[in-house]
N, C-alpha and C. Protein backbone atom coordinates (compact mmCIF):
# COMPACT_ATOMS: atom_id res chain seq x y z
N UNK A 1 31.94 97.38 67.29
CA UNK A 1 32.38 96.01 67.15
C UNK A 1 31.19 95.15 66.74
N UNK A 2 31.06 94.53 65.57
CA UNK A 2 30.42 93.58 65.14
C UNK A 2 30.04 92.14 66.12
N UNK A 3 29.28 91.58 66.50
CA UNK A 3 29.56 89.95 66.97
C UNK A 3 29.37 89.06 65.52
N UNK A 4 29.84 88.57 65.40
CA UNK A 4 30.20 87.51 64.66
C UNK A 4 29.65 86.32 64.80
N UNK A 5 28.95 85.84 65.91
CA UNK A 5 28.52 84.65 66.51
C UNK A 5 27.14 84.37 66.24
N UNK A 6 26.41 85.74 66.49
CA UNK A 6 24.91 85.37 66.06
C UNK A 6 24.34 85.91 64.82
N UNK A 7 25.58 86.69 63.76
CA UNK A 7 24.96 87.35 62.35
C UNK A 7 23.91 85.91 62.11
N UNK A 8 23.21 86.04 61.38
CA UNK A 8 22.50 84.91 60.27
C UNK A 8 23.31 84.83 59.31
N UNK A 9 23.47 83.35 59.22
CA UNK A 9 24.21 82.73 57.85
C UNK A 9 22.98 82.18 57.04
N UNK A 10 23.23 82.60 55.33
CA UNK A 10 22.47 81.75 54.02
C UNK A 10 22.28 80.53 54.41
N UNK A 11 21.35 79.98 53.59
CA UNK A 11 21.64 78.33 53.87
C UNK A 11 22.72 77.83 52.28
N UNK A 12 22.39 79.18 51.41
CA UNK A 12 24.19 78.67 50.62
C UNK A 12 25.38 78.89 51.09
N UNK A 13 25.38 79.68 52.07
CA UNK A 13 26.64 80.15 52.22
C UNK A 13 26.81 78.79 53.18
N UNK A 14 25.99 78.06 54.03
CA UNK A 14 26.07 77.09 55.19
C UNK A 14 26.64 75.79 54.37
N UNK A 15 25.78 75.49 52.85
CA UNK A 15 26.16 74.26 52.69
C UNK A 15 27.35 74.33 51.65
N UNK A 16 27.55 75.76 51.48
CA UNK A 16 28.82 76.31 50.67
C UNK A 16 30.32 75.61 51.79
N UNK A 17 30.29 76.03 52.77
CA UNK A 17 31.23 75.61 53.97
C UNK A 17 31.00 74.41 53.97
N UNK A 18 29.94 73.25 54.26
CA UNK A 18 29.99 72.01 54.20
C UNK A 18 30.19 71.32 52.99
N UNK A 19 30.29 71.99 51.93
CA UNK A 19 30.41 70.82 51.21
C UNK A 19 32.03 71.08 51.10
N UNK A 20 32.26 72.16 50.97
CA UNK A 20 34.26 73.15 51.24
C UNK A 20 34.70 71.48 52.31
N UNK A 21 34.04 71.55 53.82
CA UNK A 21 34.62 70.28 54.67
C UNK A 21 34.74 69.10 53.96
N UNK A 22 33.27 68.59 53.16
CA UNK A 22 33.36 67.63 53.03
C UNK A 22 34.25 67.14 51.63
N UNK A 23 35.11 67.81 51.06
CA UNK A 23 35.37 68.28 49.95
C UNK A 23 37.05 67.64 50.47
N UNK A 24 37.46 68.48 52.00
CA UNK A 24 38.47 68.53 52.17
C UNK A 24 38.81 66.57 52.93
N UNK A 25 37.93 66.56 53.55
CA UNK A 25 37.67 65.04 54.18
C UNK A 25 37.81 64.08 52.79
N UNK A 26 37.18 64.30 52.01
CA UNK A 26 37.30 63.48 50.79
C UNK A 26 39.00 63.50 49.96
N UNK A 27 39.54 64.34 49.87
CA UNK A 27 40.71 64.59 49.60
C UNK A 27 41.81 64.26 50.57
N UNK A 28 41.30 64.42 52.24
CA UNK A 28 42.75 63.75 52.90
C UNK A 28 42.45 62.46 52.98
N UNK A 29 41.19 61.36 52.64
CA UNK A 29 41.25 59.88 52.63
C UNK A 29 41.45 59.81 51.35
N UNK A 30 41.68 60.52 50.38
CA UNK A 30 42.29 59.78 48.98
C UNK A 30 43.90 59.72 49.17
N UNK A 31 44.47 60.82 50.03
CA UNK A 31 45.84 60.78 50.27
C UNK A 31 46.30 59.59 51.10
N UNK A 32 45.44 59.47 52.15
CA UNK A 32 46.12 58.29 53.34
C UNK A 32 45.88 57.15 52.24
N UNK A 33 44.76 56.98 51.67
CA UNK A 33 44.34 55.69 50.62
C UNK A 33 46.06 55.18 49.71
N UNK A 34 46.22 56.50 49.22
CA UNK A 34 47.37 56.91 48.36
C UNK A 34 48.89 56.29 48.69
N UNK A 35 48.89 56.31 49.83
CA UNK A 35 49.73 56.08 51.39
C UNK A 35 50.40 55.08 51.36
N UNK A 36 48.84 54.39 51.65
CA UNK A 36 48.90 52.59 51.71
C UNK A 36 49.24 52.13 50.39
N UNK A 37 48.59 52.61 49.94
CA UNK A 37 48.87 51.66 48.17
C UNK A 37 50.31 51.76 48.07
N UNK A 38 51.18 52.94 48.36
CA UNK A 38 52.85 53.28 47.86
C UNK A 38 53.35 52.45 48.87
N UNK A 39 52.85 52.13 50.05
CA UNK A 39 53.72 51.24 50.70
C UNK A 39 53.45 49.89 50.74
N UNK A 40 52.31 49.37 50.12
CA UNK A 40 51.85 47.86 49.82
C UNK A 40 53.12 47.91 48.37
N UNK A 41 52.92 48.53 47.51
CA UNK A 41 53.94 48.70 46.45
C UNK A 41 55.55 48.36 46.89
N UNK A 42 55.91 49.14 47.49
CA UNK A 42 57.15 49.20 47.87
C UNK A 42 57.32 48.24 48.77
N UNK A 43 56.47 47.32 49.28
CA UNK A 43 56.73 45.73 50.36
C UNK A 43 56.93 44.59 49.20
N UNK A 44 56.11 45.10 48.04
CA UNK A 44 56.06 44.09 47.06
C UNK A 44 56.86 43.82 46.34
N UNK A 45 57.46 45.69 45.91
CA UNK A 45 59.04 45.31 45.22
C UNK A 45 59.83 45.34 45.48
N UNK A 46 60.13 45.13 47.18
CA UNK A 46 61.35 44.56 47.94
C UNK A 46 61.39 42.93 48.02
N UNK A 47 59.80 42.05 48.10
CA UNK A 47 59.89 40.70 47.96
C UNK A 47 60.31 40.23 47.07
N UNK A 48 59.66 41.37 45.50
CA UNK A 48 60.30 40.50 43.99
C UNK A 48 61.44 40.69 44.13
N UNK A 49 62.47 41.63 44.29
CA UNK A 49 63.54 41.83 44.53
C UNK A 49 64.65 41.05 45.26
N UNK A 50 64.38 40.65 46.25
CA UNK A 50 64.65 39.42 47.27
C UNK A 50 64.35 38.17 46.94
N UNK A 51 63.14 37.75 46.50
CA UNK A 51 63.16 36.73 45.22
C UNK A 51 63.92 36.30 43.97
N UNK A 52 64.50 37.46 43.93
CA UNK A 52 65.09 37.78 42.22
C UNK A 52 66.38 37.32 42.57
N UNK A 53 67.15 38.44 43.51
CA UNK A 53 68.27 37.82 44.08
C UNK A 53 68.29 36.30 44.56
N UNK A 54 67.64 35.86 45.68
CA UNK A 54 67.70 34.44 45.83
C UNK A 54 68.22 33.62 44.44
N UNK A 55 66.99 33.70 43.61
CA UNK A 55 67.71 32.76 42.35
C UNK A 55 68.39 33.44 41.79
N UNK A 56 68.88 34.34 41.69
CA UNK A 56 70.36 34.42 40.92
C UNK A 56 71.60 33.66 41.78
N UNK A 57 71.53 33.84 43.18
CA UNK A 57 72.13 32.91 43.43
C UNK A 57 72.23 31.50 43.47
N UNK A 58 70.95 31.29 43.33
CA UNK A 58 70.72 29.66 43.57
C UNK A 58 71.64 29.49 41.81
N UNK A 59 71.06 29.89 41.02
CA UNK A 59 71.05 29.65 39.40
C UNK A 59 73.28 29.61 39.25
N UNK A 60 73.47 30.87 40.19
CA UNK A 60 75.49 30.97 40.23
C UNK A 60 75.61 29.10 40.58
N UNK A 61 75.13 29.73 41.95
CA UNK A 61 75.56 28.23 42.17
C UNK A 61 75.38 26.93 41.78
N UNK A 62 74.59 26.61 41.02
CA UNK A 62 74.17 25.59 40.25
C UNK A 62 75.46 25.61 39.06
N UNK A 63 75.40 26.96 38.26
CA UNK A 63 76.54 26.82 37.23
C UNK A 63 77.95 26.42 37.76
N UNK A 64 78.32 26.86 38.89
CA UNK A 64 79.58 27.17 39.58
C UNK A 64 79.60 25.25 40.34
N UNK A 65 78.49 24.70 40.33
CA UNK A 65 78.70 22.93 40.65
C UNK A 65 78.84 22.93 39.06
N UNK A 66 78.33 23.16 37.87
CA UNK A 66 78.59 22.09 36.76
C UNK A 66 80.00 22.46 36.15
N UNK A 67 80.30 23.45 36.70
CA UNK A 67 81.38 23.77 36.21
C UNK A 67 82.56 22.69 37.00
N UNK A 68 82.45 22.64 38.30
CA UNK A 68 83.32 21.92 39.45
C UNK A 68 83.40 20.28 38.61
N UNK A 69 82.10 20.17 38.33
CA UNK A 69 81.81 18.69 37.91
C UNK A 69 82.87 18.43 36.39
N UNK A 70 83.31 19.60 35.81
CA UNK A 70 83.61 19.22 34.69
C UNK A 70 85.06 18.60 35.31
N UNK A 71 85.75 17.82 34.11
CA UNK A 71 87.58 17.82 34.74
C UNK A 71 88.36 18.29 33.82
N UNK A 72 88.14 19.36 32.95
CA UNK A 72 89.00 20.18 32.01
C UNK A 72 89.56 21.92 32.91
N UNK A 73 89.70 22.20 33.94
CA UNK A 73 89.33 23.64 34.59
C UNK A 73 90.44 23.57 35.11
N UNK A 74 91.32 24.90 34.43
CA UNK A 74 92.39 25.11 34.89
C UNK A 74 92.83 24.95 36.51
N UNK A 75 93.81 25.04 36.98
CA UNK A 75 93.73 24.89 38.70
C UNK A 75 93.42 25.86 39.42
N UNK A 76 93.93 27.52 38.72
CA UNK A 76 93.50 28.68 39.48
C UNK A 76 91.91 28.57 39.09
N UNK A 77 91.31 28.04 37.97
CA UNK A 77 90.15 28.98 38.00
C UNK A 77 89.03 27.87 39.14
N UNK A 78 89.72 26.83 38.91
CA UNK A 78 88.78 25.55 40.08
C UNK A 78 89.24 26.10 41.25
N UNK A 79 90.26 26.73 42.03
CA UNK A 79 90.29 27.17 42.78
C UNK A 79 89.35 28.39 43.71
N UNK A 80 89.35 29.38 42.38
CA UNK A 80 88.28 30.38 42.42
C UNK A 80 86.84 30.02 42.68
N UNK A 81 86.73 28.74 41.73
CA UNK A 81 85.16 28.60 41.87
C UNK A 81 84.66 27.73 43.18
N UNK A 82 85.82 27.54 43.72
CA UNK A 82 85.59 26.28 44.87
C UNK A 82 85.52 27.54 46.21
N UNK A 83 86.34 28.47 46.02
CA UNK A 83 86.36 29.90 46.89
C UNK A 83 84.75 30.17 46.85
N UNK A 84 84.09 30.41 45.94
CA UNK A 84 82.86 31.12 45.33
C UNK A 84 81.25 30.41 46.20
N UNK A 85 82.06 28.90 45.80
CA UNK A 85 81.07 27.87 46.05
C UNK A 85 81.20 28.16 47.44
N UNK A 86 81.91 27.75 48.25
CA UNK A 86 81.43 28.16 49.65
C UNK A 86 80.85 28.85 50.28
N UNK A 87 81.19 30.58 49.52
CA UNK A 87 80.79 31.96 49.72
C UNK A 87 79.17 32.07 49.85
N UNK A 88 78.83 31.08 48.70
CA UNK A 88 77.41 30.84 48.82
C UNK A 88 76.67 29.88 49.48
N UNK A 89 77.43 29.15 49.78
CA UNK A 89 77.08 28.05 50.87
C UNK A 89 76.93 28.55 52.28
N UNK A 90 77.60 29.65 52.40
CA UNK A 90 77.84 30.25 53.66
C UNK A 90 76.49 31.25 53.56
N UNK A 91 75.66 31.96 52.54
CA UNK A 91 74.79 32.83 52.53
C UNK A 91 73.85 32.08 52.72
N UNK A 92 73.89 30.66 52.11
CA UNK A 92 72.90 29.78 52.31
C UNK A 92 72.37 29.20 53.65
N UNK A 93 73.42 28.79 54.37
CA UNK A 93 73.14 28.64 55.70
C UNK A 93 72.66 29.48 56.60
N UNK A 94 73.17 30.85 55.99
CA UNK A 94 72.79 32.10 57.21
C UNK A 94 71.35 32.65 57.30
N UNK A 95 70.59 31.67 55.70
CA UNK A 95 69.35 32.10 55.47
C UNK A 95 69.23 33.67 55.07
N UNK A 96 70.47 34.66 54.49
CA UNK A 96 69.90 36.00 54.42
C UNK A 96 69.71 35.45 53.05
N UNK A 97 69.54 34.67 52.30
CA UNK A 97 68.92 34.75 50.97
C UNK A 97 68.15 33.38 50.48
């Protein structure tokens, strides 16, 4: 049976293994680095996103008043848009947008 514990190691074969560690240390902080960046990303394009939506609604509802404002609009479709207008009045208050 060999011991294994006290052979003599090279000093290449020693800094062969350390630089192998430091090799591997350098590669799992480029991954965690990697990590953060995909999830700073993905916070960012859930805000533009949520942004985006907001004014599309704000922008409906703006059209959906100039439309109310006009007095040419059939009765079903002023009906519809007066349905609509609230719908968003109601998202508006609840603050989810």
């Amino acid at each position: 049976m060999v011991n294994l514990v006290n052979m003599p190691v090279s000093r290449e074969r020693m800094e062969h293994f350390q630089n192998r560690h430091l090799r591997q240390i350098e590669h799992a902080s480029k991954q965690w680095e990697a990590r953060e960046s995909k999830s700073k990303n993905n916070t960012m394009r859930r805000q533009w996103l949520e942004r985006q939506t907001n004014a599309n609604y704000r922008n409906e509802y703006d059209r959906i008043r100039g439309e109310l404002s006009r007095n040419k609009i059939p009765y079903v479709s002023m009906m519809q848009l007066m349905k609509r207008e609230s719908d968003l009045k109601r998202l508006f208050s609840s603050s989810s947008v």
